[in-house]
Structures are given as C-alpha cells and as structure tokens.
Protein backbone atom coordinates (compact mmCIF):
# COMPACT_ATOMS: atom_id res chain seq x y z
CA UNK A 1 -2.89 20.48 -31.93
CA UNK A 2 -1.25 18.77 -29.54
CA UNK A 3 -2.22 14.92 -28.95
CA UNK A 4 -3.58 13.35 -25.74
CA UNK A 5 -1.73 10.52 -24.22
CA UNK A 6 -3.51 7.58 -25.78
CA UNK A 7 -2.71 5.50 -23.07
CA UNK A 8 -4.36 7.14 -20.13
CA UNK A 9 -7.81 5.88 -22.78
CA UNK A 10 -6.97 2.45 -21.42
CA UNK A 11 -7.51 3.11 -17.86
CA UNK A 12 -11.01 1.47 -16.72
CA UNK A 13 -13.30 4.48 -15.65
CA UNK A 14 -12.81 6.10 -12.76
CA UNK A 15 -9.81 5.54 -10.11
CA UNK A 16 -11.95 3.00 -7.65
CA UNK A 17 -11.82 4.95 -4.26
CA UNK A 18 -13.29 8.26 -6.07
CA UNK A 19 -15.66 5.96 -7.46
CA UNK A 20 -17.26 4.45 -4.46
CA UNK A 21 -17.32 8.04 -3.10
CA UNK A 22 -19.51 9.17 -5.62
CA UNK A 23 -21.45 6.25 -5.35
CA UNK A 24 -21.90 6.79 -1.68
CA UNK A 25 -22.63 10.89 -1.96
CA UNK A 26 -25.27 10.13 -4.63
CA UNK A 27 -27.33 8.20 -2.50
CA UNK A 28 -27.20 11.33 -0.29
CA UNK A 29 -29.18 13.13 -3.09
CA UNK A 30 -32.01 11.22 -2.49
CA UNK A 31 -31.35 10.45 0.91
CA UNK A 32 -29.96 13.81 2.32
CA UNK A 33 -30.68 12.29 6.18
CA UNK A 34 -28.68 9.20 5.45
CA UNK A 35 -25.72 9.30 7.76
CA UNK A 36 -23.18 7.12 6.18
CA UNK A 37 -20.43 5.29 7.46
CA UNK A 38 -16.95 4.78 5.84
CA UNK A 39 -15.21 1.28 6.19
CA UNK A 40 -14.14 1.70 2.60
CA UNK A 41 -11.18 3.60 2.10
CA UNK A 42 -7.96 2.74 4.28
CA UNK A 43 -7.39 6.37 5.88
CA UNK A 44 -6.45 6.57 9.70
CA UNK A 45 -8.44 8.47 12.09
CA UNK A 46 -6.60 8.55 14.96
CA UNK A 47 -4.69 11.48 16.20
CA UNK A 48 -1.00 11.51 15.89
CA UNK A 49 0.49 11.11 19.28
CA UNK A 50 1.83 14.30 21.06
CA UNK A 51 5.68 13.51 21.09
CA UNK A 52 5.45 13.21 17.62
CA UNK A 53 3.25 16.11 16.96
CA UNK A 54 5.83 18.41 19.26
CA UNK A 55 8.76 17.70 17.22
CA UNK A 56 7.06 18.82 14.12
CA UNK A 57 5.80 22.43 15.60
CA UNK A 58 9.79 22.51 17.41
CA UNK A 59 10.82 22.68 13.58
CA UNK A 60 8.35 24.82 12.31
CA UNK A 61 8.91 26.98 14.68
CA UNK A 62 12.71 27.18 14.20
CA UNK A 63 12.13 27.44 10.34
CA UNK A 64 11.16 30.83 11.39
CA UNK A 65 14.38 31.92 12.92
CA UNK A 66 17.63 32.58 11.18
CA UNK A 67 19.52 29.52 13.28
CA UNK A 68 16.78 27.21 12.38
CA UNK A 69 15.99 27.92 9.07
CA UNK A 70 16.62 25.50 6.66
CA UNK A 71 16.37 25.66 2.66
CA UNK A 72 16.27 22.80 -0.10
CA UNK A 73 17.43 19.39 1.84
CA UNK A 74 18.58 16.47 0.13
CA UNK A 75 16.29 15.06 -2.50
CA UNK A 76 16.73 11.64 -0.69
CA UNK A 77 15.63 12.54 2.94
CA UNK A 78 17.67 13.62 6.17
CA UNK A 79 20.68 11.58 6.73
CA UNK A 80 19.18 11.18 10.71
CA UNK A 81 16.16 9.85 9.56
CA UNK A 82 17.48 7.39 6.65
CA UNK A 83 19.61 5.96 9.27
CA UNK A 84 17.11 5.61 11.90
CA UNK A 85 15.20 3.68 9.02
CA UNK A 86 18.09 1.66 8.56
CA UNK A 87 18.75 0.84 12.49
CA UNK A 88 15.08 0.43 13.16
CA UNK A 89 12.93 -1.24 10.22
CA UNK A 90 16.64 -3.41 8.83
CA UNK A 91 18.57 -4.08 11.29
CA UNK A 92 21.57 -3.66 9.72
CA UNK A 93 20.40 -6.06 6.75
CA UNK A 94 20.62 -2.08 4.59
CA UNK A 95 22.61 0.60 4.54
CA UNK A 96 21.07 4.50 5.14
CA UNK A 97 22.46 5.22 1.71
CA UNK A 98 20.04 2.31 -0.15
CA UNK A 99 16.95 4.43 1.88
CA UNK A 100 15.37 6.72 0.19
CA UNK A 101 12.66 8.80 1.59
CA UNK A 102 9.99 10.16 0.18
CA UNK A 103 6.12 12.05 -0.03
CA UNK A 104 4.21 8.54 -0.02
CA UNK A 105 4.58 5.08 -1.04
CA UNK A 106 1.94 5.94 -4.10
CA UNK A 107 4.49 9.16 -5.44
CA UNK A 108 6.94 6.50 -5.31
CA UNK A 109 5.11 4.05 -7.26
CA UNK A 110 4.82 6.34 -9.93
CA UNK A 111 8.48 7.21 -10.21
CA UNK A 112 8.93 3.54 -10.35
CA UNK A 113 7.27 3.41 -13.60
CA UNK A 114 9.26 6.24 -14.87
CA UNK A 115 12.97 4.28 -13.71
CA UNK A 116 11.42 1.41 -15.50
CA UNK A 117 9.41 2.78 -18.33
CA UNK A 118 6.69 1.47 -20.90
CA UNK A 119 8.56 -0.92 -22.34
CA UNK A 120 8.64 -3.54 -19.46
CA UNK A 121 6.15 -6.31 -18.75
CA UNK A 122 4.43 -6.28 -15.09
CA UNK A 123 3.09 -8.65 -13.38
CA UNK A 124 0.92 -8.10 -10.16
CA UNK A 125 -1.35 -9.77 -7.42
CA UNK A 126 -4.82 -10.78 -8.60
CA UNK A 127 -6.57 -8.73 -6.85
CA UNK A 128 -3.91 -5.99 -5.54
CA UNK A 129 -3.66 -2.54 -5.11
CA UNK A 130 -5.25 -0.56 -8.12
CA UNK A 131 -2.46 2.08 -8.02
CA UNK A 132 0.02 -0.85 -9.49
CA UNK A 133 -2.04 -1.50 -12.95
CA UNK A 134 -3.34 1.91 -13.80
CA UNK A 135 0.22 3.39 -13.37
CA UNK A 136 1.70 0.96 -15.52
CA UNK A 137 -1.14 1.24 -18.20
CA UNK A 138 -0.22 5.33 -17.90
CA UNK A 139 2.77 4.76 -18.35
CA UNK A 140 2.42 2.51 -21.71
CA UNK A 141 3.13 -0.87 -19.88
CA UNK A 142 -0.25 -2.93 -20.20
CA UNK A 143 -0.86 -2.05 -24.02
CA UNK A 144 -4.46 -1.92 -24.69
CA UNK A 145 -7.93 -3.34 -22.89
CA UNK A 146 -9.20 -6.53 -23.56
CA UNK A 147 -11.96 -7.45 -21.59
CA UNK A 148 -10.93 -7.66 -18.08
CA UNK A 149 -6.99 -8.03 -18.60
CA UNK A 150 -4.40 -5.93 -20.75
CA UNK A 151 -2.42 -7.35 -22.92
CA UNK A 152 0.54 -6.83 -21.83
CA UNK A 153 0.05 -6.38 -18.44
CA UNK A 154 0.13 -10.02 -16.44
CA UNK A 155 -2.49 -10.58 -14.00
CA UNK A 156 -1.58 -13.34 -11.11
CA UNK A 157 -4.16 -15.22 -9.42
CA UNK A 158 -4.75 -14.95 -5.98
CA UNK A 159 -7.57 -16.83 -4.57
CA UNK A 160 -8.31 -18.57 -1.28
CA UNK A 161 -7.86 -21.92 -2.54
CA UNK A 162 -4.12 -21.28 -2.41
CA UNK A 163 -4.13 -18.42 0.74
CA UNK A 164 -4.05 -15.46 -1.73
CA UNK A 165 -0.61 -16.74 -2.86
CA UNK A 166 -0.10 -16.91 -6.87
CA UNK A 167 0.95 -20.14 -8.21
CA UNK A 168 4.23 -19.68 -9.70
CA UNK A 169 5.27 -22.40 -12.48
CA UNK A 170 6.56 -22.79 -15.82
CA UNK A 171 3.10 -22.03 -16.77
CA UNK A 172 3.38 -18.37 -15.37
CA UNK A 173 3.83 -15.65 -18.48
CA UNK A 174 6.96 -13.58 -18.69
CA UNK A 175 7.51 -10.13 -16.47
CA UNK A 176 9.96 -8.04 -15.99
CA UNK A 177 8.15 -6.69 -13.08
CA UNK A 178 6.23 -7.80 -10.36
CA UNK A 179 4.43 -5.82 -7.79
CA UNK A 180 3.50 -7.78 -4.44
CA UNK A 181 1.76 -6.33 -1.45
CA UNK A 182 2.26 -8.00 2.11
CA UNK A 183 0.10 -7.90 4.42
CA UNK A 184 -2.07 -7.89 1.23
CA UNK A 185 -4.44 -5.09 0.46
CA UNK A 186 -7.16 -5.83 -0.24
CA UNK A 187 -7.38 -9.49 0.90
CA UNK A 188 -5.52 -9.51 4.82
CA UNK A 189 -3.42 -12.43 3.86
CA UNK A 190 -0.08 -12.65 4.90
CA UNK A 191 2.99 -14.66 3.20
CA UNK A 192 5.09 -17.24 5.51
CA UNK A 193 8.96 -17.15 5.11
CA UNK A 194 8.95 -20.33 3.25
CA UNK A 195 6.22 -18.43 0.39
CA UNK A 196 8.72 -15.06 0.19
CA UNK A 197 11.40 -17.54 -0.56
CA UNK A 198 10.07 -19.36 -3.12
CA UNK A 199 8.69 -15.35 -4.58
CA UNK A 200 11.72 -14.51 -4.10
CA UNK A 201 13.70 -17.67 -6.35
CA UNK A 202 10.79 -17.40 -8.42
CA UNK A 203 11.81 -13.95 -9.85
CA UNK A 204 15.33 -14.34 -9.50
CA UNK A 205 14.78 -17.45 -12.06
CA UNK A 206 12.62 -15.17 -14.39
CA UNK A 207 15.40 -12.94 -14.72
CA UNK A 208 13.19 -9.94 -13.24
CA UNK A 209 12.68 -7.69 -10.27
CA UNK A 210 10.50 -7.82 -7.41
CA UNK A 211 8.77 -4.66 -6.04
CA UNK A 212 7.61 -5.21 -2.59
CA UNK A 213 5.14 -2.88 -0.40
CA UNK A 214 5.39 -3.33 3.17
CA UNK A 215 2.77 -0.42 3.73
CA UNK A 216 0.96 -2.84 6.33
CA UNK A 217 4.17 -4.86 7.74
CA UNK A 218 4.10 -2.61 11.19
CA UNK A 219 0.34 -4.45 11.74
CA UNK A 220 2.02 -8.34 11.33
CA UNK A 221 1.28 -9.55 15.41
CA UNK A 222 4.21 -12.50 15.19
CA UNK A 223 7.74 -12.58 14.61
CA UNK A 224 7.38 -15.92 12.53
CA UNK A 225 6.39 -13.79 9.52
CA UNK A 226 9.12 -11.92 7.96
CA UNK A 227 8.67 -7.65 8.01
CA UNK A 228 11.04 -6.98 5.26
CA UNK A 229 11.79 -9.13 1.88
CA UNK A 230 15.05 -8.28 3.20
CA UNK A 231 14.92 -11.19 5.68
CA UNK A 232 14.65 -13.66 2.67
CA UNK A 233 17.97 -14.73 1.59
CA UNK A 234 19.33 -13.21 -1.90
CA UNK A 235 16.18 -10.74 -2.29
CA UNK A 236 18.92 -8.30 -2.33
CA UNK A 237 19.87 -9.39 -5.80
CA UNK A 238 16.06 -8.51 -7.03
CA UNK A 239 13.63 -6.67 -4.62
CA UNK A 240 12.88 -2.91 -4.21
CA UNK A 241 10.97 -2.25 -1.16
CA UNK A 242 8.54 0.76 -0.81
CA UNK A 243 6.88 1.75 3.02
CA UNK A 244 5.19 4.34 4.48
CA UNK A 245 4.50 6.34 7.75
CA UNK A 246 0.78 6.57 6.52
CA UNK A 247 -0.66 3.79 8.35
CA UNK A 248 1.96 3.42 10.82
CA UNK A 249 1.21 6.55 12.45
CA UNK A 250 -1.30 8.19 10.74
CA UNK A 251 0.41 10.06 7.75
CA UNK A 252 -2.21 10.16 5.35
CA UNK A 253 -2.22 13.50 5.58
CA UNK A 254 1.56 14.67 5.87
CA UNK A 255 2.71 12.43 3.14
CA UNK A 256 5.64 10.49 4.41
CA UNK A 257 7.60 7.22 3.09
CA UNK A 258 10.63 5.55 2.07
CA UNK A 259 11.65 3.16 -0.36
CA UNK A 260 14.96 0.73 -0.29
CA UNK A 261 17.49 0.54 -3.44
CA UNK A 262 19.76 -2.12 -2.74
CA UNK A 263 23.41 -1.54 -4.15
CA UNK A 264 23.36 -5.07 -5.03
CA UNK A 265 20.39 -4.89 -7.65
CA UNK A 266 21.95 -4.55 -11.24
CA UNK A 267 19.86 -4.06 -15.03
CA UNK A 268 20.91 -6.56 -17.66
CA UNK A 269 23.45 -3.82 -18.99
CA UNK A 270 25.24 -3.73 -15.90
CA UNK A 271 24.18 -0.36 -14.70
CA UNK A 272 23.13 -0.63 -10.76
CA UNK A 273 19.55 0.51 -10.16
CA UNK A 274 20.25 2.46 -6.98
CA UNK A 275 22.11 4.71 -9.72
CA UNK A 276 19.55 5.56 -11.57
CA UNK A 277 16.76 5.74 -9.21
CA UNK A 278 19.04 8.54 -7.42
CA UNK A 279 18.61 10.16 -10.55
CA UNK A 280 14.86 10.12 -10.61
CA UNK A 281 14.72 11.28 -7.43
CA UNK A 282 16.96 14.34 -7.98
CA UNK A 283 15.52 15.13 -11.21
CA UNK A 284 12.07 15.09 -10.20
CA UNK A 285 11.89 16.10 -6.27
CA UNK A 286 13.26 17.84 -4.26
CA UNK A 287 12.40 15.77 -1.24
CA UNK A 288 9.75 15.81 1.69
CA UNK A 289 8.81 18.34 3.48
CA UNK A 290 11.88 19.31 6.65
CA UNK A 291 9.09 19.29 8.69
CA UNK A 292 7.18 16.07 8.06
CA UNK A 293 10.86 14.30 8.26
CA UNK A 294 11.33 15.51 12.11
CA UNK A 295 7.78 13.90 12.72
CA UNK A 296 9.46 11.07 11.77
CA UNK A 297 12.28 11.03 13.41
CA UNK A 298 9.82 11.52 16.86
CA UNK A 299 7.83 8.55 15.35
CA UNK A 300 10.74 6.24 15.24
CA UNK A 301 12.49 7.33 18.45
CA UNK A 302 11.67 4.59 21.36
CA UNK A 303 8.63 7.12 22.53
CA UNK A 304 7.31 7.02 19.26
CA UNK A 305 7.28 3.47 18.54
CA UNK A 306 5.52 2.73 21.60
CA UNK A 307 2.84 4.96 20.66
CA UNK A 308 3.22 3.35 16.91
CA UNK A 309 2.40 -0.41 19.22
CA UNK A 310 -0.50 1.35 20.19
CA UNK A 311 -2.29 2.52 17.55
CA UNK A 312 -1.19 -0.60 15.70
CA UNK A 313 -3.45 -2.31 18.02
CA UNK A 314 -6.69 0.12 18.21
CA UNK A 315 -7.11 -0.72 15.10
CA UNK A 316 -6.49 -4.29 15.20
CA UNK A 317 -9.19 -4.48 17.81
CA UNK A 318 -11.40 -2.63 15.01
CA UNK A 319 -10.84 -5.59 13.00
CA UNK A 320 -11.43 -8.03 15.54
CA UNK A 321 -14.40 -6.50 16.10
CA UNK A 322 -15.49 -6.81 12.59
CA UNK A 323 -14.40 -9.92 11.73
CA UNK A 324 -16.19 -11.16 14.79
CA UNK A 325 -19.51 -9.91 13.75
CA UNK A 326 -19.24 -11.26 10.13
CA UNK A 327 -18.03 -14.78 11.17
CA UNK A 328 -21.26 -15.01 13.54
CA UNK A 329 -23.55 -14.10 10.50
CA UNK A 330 -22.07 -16.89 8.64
CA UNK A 331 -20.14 -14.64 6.70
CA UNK A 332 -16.68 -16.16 4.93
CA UNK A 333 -13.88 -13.67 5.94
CA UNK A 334 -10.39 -13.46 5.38
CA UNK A 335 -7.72 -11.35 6.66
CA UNK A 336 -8.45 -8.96 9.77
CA UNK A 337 -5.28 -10.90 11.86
CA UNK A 338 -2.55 -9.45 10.35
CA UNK A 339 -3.92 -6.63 8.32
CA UNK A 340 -6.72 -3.68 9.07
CA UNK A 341 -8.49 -5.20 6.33
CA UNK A 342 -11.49 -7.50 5.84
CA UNK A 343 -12.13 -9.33 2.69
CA UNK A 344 -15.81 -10.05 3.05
CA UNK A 345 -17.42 -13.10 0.54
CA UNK A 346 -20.18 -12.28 -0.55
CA UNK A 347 -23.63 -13.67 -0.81
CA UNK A 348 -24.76 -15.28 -4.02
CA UNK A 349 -24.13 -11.56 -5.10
CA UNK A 350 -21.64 -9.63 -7.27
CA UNK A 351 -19.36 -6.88 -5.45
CA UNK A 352 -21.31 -4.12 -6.58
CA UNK A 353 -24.54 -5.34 -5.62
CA UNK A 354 -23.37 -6.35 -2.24
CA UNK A 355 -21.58 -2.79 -2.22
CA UNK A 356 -25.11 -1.31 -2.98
CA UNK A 357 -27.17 -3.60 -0.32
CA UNK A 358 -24.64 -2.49 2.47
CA UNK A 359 -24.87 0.99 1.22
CA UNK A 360 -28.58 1.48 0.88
CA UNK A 361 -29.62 -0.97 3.31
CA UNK A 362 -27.68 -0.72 6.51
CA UNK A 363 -25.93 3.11 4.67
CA UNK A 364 -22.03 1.30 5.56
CA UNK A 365 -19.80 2.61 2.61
CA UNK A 366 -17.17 -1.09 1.51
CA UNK A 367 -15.12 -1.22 -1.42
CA UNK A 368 -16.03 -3.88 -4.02
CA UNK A 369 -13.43 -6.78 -4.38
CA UNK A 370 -13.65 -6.61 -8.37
CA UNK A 371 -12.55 -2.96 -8.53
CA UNK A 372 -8.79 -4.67 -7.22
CA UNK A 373 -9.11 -6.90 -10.07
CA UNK A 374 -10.87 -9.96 -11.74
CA UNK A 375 -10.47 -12.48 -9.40
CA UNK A 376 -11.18 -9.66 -6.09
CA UNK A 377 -15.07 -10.17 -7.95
CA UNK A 378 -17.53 -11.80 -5.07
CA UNK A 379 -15.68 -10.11 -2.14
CA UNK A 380 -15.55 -7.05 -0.30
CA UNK A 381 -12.93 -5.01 1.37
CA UNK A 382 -14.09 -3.67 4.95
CA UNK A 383 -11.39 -1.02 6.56
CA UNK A 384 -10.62 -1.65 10.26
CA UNK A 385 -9.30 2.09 10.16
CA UNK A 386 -11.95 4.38 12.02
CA UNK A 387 -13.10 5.56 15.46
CA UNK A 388 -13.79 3.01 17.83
CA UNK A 389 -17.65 4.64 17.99
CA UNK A 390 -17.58 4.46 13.63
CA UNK A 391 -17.52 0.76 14.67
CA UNK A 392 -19.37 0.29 17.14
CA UNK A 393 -22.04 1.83 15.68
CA UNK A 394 -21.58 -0.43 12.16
CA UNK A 395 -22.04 -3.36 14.33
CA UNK A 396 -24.98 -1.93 16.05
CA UNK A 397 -26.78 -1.09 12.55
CA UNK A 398 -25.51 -4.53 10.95
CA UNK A 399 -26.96 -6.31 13.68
C-alpha cells in the first residue's frame, strides 16, 4: 500500500478561507433568506479596465491564426513583459533576467518550498499569511504540532505594541528562512525604511534568506515607504521578492505574478540561487498563460497604470470608509492607510466569537485574526476589496 504523506497530518484543519466559507454557507441552512456580505476574503471585484481587457482578446484572437499563433513560451515569462517589470516596478535596481513570471504569488510560494526543501528552518510574521506555514509544514519544514506552534517552524511576534514589527535580538531562534509580508496581510501595517534595514541586517547576520511579498506594495499612498526590499541597501545579498497582478488589477482570476532572483544571492555551497530556481521553474511549468502575459503588458503600459492609480484608490476609499465607521464605534483598528485591510480588535471576545456575532448578528462574513496565527487571536481582518454598494450597505446594517 502506498503511504500518505505524514506531514500534510500536521496541518491545523481546514485551509482558513474555505473555513470561514463554510462557516458562513451553514448559517444559510438555517437561515436560507440571510443575504450575506463578504469582507472576508481579499478577492477584487472590480472590472479590469478596457485597454487591458483589449489586449488580451487582440491575442486570443491572433492565437487563432497561423501568424499569431504561438506554442510553449518560455517557462520564465515573455522577455517584453520581464523587462517592463524591470523598467517599471525596479527601476533599474534588477535586471529582466532576475524576473521571473509566473501563475500567482501563492504557485510561487510553493515552488519556494520545493528550491528550499524540508530540511530548512522558517521563520514568519506572527500573524501572517497562512499560505507561508502550511506550505512549509507540507513540505516537512515545521516538524510536528505542539499546541499552537511547530516545532520547528519559528513563529515571530507581531503585535501593536511594537507596530506589527518582530523584535529581532539575540534572543530570536535560528531560521534559515523568513517569510515577511509588506503592506502586512492581515494586520495593514506598513514597515519604514529604517525597519527593512534593520530586517534586512538582521538576516544577513543570521546567515539566512529573506522572502519578501510585495502583493500589496502598489496600495502604499507615500513615497517615504520603500515599494521593493530592493531599495534597502545589500538586500540583494539575501531577499527573494514575490508580487502579483492579483490585487493590482484584479487578477484573481487570470493568475498572474512574478517573483525576483537576484544574481547576487548565493547558498552556503556556493551555488547561486537564481540557478536553481531556473531549474524549478523549467522542470515544473511551463509558464503563464500567452494570453494573461499581454494583459500585462496593457496593465503596465502608461494607460494601464493609470487605470492601476485608480482602482488602487476605489478601494482605498472602501477602507476609509470602514475604518471610519469602526473608529466612531470605539472600535481599535489598525491598518486601512496603506493596505485594503482592516485589523479589527475585538471586544472582550475571541476571534471566532466576534466572527460569529458579525456573522449572525449583522450576517457580514470577517476572517478571524487567530486563523493567521497565535498572536492574530482578539482581532479581525475586514477586506476593503468589494463594490462600493457591498460597503455601503455593511455600514448601513452595522450602524
């Protein structure tokens, strides 16, 4: 008979967003009338804008004639499009060849963990973005449960005390990896150039490597905060950095993203990274879709990223809006300025039950704070992504 992986055991029920869904649809069992509304899971709602949208039926279209047809393209993206990356998102500060792009910043996060593999130690935000610890317990990374922490999996504080920042000392356990959102999902908060620095030193003195997601850095409103790790002196030397056209410009559904290999980032042995993570990415894909890549290419042409400045800012209004509401009502929020997100503190209640009063009481679907980790517990996540009527009429029920 052939054995199951052991390790997939260790994952903690359910994935979390398929778990508040079923949550959510239950109560509609008993409560078939209930119209619910979503402000849990970060998915965009907002059409994609037309020049964008044009350029992707152009291409389809020509995939159906014998001039435009086009096979297998290069496992790591169109050579246009990695060099727009390169010209618009860096700068200059990397090369097309260290961009590699891909079918979503979560595909990617799961190759990671095969480059690296279950021997490594990783660290990540506490809370952070659930995708980080159950594909490294997959994987073999985090060893087995105990209690609310694995045991080989390191878990870094990130409270409000301290602005969601970890505190990184002597004191800190060993990693070989860390994983470190900003903007942060789920809390909002965003790291100053002087915090990325120190991250940055930090791992460079440890020895390990530093994998950044800058899913949310298109929604940061002032140029004092770095968009890139790349801005941050020597995080060349030890930073991987994974984005996505997702919530820029509404993606969810095509599945579009890149992630940056510097040439610069070597394993003990001497081998260069960018080396081996080509051969992931040869091995296992076979690239994103022709298609999807010229809707990128529209997105990040100076039409596109005016339309990109707008959408950014729909749905920063959403999270004024919300933010607004819950700071009236005496409500503790963070985030909502440089993020679509809301982290919510609760009342004298645990996440759950504060995820089940909004749910049955006012029928507003959040995500609980503890199901991002241990020290997310007391807080929920609100999502500023949604029509501007979703919101509205939230407010109008909450109030």
């Amino acid at each position: 008979m052939v054995k199951s992986n052991p390790h997939i055991r260790n994952l903690s029920g359910n994935y979390l967003f398929p778990e508040v869904k079923k949550r959510a649809l239950d109560l509609l069992h008993t409560k078939p009338d209930a119209k619910l509304i979503f402000l849990s899971i970060g998915d965009t709602t907002e059409a994609i804008p037309p020049s964008i949208t044009q350029s992707m039926v152009q291409k389809a279209i020509a995939m159906g004639t014998d001039i435009g047809y086009e096979g297998y393209g290069k496992e790591q993206g169109l050579d246009s499009l990695r060099k727009l990356i390169s010209e618009t998102y860096y700068k200059g500060l990397i090369t097309p060849e260290e961009v590699f792009v891909a079918d979503g910043a979560k595909c990617d996060i799961a190759r990671l963990q095969m480059l690296f593999g279950g021997d490594v130690v990783t660290a990540v935000q506490d809370p952070s973005y659930p995708v980080y610890v159950d594909t490294s317990v997959i994987i073999g990374q985090a060893g087995s449960k105990k209690g609310s922490y694995y045991d080989r999996l390191v878990y870094l504080p990130c409270v409000a005390e301290n602005n969601f920042f970890p505190q990184l000392n002597d004191q800190t356990p060993p990693f070989d990896l860390l994983y470190f959102c900003n903007p942060n999902n789920p809390t909002g908060a965003i790291c100053t150039k002087e915090q990325l620095t120190e991250l940055v030193s930090f791992v460079r003195k440890r020895g390990a490597f530093l994998i950044y997601d800058a899913a949310y850095s298109v929604y940061i409103q002032e140029d004092a905060f770095p968009r890139t790790i790349f801005e941050i002196p020597g995080a060349k030397d030890v930073a991987i950095e994974i984005n996505s056209f997702s919530k820029i410009v509404g993606f969810t559904g095509l599945r579009l993203s890149w992630t940056v290999v510097p040439k610069d980032l070597f394993f003990e042995d001497g081998y260069t990274v960018i080396t081996d993570w080509n051969r992931i990415m040869t091995t296992c894909f076979n690239g994103p879709s022709i298609i999807t890549q010229h809707g990128g290419l529209a997105a990040l042409s100076s039409e596109g990223l005016k339309s990109i400045k707008m959408l950014v800012q729909f749905y920063m209004d959403n999270a004024m809006l919300l933010k607004d509401h819950f700071t009236r009502k005496d409500y503790t929020v963070f985030g909502g300025t440089h993020a679509p997100y809301l982290f919510l503190k609760t009342q004298n209640m645990s996440s759950w039950e504060a995820f089940d009063y909004f749910l049955h009481k006012y029928n507003i679907v959040t995500t609980p704070g503890s199901g991002f980790g241990p020290s997310g517990e007391g807080y929920l996540r609100l999502s500023a992504f949604g029509k501007r009527a979703t919101i509205e009429e939230a407010l109008q029920r909450l109030k």
